[in-house]
N, C-alpha and C. Protein backbone atom coordinates (compact mmCIF):
# COMPACT_ATOMS: atom_id res chain seq x y z
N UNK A 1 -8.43 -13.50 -18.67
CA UNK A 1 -9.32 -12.68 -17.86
C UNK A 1 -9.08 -12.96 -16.38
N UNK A 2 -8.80 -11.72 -15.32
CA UNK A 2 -8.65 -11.91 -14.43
C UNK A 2 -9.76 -12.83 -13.71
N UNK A 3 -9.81 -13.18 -12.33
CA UNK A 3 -11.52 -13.48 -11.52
C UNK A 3 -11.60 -12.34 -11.20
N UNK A 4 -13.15 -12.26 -10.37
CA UNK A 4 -13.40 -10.80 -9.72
C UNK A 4 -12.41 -10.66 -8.56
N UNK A 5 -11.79 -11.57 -7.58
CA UNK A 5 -11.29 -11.86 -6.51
C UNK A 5 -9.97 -10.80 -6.65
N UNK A 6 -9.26 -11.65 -8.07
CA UNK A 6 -7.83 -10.84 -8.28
C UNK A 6 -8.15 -9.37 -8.79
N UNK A 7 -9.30 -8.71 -9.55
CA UNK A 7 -9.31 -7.93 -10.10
C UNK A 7 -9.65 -6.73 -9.23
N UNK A 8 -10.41 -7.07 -8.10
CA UNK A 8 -11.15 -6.32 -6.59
C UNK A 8 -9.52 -6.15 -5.96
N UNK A 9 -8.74 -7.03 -5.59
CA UNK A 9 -7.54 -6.96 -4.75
C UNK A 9 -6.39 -5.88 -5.04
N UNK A 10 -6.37 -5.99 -6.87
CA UNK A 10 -5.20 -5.41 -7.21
C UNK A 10 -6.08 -3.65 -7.25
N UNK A 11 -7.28 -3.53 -7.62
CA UNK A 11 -7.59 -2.07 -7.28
C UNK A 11 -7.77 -1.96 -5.93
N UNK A 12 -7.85 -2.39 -4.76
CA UNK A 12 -7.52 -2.07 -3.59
C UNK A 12 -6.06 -2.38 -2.89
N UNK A 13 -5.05 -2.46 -3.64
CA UNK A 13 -3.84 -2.37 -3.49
C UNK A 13 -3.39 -1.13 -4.07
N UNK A 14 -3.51 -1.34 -5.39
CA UNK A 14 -3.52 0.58 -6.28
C UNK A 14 -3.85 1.78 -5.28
N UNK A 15 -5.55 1.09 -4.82
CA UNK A 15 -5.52 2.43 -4.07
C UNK A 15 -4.81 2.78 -2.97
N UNK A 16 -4.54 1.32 -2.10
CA UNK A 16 -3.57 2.33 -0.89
C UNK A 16 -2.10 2.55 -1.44
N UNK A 17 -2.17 2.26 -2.52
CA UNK A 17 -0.48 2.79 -3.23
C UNK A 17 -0.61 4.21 -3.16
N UNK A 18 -1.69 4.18 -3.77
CA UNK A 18 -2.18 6.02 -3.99
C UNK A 18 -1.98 7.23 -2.89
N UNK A 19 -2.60 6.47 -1.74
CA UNK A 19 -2.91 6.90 -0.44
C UNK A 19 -1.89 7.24 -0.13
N UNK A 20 -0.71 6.15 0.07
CA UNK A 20 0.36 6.52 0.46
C UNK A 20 1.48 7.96 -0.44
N UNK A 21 1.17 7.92 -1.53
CA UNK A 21 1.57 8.91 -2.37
C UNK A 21 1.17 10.12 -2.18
N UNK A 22 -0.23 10.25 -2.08
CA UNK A 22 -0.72 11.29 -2.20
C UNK A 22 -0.72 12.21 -0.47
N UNK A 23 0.09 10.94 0.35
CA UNK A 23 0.56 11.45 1.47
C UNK A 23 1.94 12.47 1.41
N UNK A 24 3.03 11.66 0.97
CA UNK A 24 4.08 11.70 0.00
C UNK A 24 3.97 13.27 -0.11
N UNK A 25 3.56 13.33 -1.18
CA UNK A 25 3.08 14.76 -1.92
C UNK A 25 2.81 15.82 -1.13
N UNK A 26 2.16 15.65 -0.06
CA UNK A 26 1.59 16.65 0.73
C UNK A 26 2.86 17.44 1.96
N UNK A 27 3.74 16.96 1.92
CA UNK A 27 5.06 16.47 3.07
C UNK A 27 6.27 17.36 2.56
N UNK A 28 6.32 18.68 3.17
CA UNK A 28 7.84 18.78 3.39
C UNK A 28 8.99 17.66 2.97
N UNK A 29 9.52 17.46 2.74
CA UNK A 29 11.32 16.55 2.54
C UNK A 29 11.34 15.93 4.18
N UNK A 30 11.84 17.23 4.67
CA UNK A 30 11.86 16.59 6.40
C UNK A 30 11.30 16.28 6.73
N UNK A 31 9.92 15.92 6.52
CA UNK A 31 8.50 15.35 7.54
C UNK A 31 8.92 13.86 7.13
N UNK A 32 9.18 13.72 6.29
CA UNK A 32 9.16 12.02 5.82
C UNK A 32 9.88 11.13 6.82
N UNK A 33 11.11 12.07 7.47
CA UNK A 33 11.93 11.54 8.43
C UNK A 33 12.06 11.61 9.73
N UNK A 34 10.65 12.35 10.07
CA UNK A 34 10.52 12.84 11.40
C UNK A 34 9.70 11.21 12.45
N UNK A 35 9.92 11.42 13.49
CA UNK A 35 9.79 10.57 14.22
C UNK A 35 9.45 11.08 15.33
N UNK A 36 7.90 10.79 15.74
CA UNK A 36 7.24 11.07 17.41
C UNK A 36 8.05 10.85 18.60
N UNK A 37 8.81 9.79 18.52
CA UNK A 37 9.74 9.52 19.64
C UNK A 37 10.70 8.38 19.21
N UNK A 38 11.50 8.04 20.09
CA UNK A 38 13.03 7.18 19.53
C UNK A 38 12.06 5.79 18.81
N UNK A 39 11.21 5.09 20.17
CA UNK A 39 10.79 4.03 19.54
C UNK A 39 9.91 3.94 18.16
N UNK A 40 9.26 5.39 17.85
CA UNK A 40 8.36 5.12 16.35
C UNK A 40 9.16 5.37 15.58
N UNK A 41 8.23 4.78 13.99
CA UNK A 41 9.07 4.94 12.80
C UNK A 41 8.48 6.04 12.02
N UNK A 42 9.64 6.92 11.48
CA UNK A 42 9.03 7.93 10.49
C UNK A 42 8.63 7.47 9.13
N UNK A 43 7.73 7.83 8.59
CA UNK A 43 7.68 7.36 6.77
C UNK A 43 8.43 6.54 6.35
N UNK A 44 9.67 7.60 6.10
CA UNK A 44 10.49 6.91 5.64
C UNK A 44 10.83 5.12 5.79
N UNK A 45 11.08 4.80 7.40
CA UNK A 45 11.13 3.63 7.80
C UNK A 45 10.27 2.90 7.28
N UNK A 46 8.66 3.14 7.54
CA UNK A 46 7.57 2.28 7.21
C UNK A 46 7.84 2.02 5.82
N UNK A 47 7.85 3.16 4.82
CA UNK A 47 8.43 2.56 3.34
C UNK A 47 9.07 1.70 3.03
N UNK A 48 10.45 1.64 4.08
CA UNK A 48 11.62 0.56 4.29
C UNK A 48 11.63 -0.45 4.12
N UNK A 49 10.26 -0.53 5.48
CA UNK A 49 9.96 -2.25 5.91
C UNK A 49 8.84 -2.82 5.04
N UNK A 50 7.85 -2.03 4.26
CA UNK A 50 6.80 -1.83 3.23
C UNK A 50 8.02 -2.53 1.75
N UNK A 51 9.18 -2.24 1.66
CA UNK A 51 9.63 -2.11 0.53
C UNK A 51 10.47 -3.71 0.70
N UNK A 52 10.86 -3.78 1.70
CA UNK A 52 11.76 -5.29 2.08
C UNK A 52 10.84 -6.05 2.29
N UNK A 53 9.51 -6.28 2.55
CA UNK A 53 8.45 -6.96 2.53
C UNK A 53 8.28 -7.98 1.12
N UNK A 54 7.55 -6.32 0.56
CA UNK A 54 7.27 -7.15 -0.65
C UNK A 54 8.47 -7.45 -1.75
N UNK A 55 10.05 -6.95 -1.23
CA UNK A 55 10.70 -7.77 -2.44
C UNK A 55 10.85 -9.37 -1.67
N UNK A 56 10.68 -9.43 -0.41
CA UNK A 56 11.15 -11.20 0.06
C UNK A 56 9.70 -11.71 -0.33
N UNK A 57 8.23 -11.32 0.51
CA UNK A 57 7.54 -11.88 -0.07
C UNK A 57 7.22 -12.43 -1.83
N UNK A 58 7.27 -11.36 -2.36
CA UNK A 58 6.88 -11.35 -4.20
C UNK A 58 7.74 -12.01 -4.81
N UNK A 59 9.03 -12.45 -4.51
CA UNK A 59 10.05 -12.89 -5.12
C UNK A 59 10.18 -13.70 -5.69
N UNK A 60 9.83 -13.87 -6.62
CA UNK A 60 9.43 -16.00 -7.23
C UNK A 60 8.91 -16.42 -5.92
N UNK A 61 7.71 -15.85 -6.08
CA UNK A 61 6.72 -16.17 -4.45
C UNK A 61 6.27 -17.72 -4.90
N UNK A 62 5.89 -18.08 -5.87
CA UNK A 62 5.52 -19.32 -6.10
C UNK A 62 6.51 -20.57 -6.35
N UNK A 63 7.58 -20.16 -5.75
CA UNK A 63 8.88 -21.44 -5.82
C UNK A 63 9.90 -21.34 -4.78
N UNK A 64 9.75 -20.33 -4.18
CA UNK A 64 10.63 -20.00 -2.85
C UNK A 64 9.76 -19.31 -1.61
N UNK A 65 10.36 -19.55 -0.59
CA UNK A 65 9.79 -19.30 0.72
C UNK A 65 9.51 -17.45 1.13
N UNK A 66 8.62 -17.19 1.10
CA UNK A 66 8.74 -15.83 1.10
C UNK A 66 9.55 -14.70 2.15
N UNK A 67 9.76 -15.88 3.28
CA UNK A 67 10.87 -14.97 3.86
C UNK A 67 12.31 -15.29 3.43
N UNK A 68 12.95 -14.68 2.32
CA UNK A 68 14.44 -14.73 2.15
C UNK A 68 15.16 -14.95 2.75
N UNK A 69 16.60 -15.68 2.68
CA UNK A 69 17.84 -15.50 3.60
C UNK A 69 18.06 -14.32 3.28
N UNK A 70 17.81 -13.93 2.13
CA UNK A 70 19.12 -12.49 2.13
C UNK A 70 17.93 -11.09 2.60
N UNK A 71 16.60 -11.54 3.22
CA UNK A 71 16.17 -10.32 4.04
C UNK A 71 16.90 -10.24 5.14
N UNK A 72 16.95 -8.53 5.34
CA UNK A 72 17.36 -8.43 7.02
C UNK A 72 16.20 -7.72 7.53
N UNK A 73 15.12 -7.83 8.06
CA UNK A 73 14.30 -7.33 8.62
C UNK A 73 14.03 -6.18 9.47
N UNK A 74 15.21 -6.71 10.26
CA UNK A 74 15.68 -5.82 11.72
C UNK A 74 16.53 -4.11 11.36
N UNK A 75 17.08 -4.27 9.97
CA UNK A 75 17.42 -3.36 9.29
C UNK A 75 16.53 -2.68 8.81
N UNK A 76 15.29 -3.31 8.17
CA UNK A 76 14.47 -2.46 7.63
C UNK A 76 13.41 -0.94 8.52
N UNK A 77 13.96 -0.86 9.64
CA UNK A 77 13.82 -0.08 10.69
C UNK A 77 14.51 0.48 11.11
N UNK A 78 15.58 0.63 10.96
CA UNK A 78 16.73 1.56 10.91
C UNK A 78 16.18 2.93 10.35
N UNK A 79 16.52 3.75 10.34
CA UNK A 79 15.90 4.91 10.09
C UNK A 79 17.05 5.76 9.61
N UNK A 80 17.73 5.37 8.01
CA UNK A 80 19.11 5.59 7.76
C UNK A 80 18.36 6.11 6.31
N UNK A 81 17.12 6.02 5.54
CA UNK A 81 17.08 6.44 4.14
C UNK A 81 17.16 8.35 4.48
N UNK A 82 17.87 8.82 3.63
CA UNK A 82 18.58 10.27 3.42
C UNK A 82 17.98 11.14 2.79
N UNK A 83 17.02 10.67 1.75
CA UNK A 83 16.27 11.25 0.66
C UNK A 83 15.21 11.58 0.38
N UNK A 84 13.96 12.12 -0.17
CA UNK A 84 12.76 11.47 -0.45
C UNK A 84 12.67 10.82 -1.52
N UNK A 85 13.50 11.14 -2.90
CA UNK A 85 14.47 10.07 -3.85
C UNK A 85 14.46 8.76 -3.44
N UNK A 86 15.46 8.59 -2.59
CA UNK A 86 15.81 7.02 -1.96
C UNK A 86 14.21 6.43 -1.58
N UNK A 87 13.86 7.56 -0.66
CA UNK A 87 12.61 6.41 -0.34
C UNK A 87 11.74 6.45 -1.02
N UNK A 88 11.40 7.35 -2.58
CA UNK A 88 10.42 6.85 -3.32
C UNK A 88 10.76 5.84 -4.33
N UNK A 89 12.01 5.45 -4.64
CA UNK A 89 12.80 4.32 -5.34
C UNK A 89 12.48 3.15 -4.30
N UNK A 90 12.42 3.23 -3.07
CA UNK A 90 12.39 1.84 -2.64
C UNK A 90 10.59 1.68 -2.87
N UNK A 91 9.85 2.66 -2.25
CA UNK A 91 8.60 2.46 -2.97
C UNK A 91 8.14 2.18 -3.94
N UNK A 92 8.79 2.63 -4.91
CA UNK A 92 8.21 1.95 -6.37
C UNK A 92 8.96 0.60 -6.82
N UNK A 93 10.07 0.64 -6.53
CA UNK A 93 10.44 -1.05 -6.36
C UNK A 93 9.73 -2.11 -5.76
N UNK A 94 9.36 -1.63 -4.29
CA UNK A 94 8.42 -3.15 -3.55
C UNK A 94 7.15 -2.99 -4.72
N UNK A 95 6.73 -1.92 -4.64
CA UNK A 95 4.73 -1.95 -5.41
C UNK A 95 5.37 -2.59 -6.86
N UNK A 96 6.38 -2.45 -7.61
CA UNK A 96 6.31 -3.01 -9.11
C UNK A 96 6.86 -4.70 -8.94
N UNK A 97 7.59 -4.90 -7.87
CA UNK A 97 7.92 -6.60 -7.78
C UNK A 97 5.97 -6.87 -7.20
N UNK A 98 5.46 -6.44 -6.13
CA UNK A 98 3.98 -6.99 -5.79
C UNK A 98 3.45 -7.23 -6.67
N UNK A 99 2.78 -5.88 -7.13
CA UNK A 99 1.75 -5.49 -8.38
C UNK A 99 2.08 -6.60 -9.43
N UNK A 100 3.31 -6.48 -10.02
CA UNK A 100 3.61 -7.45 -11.06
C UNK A 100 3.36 -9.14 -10.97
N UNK A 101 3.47 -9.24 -9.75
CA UNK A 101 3.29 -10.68 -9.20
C UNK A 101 1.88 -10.85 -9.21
N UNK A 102 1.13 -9.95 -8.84
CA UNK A 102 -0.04 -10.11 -8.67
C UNK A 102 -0.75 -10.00 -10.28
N UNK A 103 -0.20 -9.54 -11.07
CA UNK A 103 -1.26 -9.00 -12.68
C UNK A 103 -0.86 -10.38 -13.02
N UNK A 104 0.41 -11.09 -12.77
CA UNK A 104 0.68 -12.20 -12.98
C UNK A 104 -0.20 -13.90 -12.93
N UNK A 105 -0.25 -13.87 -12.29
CA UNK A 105 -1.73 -14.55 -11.77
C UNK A 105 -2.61 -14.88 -12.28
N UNK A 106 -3.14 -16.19 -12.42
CA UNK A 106 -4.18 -16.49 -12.63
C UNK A 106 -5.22 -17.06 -11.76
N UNK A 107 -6.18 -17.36 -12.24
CA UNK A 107 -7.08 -17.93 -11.18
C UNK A 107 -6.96 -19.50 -10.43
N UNK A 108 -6.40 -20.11 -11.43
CA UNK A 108 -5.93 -21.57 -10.90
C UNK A 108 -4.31 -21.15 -9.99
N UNK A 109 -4.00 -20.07 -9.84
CA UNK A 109 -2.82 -19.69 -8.88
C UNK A 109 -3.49 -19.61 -7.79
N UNK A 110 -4.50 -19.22 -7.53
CA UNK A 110 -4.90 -19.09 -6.50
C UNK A 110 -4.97 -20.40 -5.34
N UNK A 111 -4.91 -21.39 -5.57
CA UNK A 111 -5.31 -22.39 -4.73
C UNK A 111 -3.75 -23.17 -4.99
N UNK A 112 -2.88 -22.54 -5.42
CA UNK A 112 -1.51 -23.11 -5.17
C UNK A 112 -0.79 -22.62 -3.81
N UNK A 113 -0.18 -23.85 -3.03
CA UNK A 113 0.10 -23.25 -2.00
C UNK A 113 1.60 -22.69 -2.05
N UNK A 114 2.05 -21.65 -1.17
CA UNK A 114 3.33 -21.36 -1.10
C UNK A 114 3.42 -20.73 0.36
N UNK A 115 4.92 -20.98 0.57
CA UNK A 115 5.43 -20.72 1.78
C UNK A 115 5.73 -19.56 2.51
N UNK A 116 5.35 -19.25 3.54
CA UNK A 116 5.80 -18.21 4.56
C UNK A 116 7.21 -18.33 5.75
N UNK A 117 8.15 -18.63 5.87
CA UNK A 117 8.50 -18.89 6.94
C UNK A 117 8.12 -20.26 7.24
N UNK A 118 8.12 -21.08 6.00
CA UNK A 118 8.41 -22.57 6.48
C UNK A 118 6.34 -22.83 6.63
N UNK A 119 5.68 -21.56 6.65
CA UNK A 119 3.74 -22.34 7.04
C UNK A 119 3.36 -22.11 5.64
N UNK A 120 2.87 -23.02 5.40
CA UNK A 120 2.15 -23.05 3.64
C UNK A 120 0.60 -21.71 3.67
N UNK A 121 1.05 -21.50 2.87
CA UNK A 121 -0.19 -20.45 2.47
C UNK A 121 -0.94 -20.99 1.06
N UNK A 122 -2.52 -20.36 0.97
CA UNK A 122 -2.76 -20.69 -0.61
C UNK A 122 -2.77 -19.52 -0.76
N UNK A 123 -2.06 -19.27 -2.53
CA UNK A 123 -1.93 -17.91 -2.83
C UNK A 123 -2.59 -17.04 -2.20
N UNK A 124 -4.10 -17.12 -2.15
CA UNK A 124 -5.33 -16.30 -1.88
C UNK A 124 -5.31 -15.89 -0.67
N UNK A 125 -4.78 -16.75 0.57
CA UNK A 125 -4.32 -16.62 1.65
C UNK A 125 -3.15 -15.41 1.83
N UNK A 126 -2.36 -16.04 1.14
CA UNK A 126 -0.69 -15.06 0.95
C UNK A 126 -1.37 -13.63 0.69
N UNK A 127 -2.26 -13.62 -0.31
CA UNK A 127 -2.33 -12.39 -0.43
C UNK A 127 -3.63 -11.61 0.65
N UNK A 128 -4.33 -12.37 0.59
CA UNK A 128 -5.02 -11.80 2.17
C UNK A 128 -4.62 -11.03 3.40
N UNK A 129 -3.39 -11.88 3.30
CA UNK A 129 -2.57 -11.75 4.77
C UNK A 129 -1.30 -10.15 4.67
N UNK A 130 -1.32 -10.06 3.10
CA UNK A 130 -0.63 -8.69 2.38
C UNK A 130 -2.10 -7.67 2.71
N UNK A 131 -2.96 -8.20 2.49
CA UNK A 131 -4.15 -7.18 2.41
C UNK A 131 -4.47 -6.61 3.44
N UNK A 132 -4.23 -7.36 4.89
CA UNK A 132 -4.19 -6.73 6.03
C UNK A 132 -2.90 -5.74 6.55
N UNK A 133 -2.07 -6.50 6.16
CA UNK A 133 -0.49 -5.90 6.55
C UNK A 133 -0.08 -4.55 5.61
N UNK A 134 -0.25 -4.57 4.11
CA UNK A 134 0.56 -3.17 3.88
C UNK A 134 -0.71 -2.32 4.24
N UNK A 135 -1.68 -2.36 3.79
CA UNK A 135 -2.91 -1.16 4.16
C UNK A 135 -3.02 -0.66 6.14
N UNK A 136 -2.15 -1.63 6.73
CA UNK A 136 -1.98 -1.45 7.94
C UNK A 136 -1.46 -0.31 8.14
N UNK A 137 -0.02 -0.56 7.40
CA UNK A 137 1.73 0.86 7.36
C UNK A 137 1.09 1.82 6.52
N UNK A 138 0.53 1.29 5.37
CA UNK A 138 0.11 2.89 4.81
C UNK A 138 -0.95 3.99 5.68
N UNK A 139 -1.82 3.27 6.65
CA UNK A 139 -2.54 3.52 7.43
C UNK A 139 -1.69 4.50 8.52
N UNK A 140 -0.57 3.81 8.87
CA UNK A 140 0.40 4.67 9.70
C UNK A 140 1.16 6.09 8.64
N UNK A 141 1.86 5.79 7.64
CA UNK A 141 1.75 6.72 7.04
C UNK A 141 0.91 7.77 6.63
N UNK A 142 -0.20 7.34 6.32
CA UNK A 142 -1.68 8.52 6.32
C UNK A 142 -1.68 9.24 7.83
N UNK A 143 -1.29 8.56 9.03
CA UNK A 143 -1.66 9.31 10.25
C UNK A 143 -0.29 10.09 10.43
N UNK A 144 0.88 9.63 10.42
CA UNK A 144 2.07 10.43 10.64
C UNK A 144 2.11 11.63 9.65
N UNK A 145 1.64 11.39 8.29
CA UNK A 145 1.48 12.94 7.53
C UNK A 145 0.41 13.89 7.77
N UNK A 146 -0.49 13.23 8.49
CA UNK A 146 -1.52 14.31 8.85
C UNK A 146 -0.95 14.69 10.48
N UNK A 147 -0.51 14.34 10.99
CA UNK A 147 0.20 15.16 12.11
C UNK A 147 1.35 16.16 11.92
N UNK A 148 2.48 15.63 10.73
CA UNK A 148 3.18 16.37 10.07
C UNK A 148 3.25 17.61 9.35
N UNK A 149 1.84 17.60 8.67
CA UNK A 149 1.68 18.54 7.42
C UNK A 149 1.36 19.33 7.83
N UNK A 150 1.53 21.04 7.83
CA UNK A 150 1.22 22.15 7.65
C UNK A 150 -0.19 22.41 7.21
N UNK A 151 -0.36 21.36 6.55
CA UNK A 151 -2.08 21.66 6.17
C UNK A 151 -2.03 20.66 5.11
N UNK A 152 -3.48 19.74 5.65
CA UNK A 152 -3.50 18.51 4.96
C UNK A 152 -5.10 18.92 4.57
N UNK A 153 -5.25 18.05 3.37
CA UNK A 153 -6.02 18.13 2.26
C UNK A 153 -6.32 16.67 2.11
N UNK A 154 -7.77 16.17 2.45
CA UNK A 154 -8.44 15.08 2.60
C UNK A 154 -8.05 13.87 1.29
N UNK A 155 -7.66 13.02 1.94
CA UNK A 155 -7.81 12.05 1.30
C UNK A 155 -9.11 10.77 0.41
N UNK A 156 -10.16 11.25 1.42
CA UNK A 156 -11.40 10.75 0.90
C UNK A 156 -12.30 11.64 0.89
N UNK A 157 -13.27 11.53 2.05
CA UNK A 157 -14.34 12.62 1.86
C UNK A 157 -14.21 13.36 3.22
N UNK A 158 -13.67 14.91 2.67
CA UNK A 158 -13.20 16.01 3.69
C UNK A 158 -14.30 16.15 4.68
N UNK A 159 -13.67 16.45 6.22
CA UNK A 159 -14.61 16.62 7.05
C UNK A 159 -16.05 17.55 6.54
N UNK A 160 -17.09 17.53 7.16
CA UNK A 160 -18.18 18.36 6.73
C UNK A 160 -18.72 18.63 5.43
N UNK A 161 -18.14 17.35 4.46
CA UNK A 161 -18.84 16.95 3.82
C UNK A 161 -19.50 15.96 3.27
N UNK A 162 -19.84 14.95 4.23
CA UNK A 162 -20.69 13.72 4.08
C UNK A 162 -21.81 13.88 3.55
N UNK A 163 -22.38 15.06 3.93
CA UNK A 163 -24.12 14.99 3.27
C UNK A 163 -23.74 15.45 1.96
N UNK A 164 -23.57 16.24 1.37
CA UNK A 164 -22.80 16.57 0.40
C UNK A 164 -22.05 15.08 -0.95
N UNK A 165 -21.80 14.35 -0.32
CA UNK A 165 -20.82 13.55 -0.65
C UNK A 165 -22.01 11.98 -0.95
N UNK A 166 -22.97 12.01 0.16
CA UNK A 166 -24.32 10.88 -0.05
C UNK A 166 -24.67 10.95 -0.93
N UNK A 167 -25.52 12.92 -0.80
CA UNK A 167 -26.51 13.49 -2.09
C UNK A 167 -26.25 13.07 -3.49
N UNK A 168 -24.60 13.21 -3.49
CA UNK A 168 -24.16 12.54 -4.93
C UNK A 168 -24.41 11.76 -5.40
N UNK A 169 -23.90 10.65 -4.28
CA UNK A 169 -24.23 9.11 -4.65
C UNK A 169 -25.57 8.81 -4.72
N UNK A 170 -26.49 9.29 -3.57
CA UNK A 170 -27.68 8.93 -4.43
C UNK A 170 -28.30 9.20 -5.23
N UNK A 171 -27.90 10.24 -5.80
CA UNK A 171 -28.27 10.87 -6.80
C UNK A 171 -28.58 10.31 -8.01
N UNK A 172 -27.26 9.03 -8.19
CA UNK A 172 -27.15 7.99 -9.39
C UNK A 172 -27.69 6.93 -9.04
N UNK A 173 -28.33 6.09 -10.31
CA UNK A 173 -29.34 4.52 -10.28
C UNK A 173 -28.00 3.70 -9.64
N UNK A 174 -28.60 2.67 -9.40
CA UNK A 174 -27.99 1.48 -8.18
C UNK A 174 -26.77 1.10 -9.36
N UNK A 175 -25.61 1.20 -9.30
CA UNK A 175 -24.98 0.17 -10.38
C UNK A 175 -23.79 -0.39 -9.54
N UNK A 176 -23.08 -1.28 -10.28
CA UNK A 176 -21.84 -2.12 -9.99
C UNK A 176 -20.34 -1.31 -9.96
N UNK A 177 -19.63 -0.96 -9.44
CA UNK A 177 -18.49 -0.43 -9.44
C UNK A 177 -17.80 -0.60 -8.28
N UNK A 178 -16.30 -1.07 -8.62
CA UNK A 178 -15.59 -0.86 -7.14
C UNK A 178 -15.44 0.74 -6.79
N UNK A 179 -15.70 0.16 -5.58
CA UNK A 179 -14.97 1.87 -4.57
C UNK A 179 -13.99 2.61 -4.91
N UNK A 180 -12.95 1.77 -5.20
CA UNK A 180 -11.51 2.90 -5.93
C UNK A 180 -11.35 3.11 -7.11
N UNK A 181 -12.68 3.14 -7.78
CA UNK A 181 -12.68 3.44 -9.27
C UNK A 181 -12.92 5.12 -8.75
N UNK A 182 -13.59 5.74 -8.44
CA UNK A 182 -14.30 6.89 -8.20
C UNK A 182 -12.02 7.99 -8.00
N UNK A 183 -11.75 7.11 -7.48
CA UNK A 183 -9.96 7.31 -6.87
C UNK A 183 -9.08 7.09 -7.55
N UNK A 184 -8.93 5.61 -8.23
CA UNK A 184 -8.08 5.53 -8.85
C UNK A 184 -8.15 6.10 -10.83
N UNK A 185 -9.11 6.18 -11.01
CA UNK A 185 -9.55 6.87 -12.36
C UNK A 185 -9.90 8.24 -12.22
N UNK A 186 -9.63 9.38 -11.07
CA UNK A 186 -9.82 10.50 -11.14
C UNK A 186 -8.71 11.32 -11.50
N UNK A 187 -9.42 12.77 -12.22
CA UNK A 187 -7.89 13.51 -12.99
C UNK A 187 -7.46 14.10 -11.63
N UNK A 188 -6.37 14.05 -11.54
CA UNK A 188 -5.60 15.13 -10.52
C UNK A 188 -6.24 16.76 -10.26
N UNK A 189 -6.17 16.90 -9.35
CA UNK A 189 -6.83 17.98 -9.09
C UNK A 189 -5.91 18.32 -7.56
N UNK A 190 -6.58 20.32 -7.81
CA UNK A 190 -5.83 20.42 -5.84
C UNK A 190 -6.03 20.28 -4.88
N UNK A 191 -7.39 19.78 -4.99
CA UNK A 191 -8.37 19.71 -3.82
C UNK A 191 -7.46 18.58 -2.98
């Protein structure tokens, strides 16, 4: 049995997996590769450096240093992926080495320490410090596709409908549920 700690983390990882997908989806081919100016990164890139992340971090994270020799970092910004193919293969590669690392886990993992760049982390830490950082880039991805898209279609709760969106919720008795259950257990739809 997971703790609540790991079980809260990995559905708020799911969900900005989602986020980022359901950005994905919304996107022309060419938007993925478009870029505001020389110095920003398009999608694509952020995927890049999103995807070289978590294979150095996740990597037999609990016996090796999470920054690799064989990362190149400085590459992962290059702005050379060709495809939306390529860059949804590198996406589902970093999220299945993470994710997997993480279902992996137990609760006495948590207070094992492992390395960053030579500074000890405790797991719980390590992954904290993931919790700020990829929901950061997917954050940039959510804003570069809504500048991109031809017409974007809300990711949470569409403008001008908050009251709408309360009424619901209060509608139902007080109970226990994470937030990205309502997200990550919903059927697809076009909205």
């Amino acid at each position: 049995m997971k703790s609540d700690y790991l079980e809260s983390v990995i559905k708020q990882f799911e969900y900005y997996k989602m986020l980022g997908e359901k950005t994905f989806d919304q996107l022309a081919e060419e938007k993925l590769f478009w870029q505001y100016n020389a110095e920003s990164n398009s999608i694509a890139t952020i995927v890049k450096h999103l995807w070289g992340n978590m294979l150095s971090r996740w990597t037999n994270f609990l016996t090796t240093d999470g920054e690799k020799e064989w990362r190149n970092r400085d590459a992962e910004f290059k702005n050379d992926i060709t495809t939306k193919e390529e860059m949804l293969q590198k996406w589902q590669e970093g999220w299945k080495v993470f994710l997997t690392s993480l279902y992996a886990l137990s609760e006495a993992d948590l207070q094992k320490t492992i390395y960053i760049r030579n500074q000890g982390h405790t797991v719980k830490e390590a992954i904290n410090r993931q919790l700020a950082h990829y929901p950061y880039h997917v954050g940039q991805i959510v804003f570069i596709g809504k500048m991109a898209a031809d017409q974007w279609h809300s990711l949470s709760i569409p403008k001008g409908n908050s009251k709408q969106y309360n009424a619901e919720k209060f509608s139902k008795p007080q109970h226990k549920e994470h937030f990205t259950d309502e997200y990550l257990n919903k059927p697809e739809s076009n909205n």
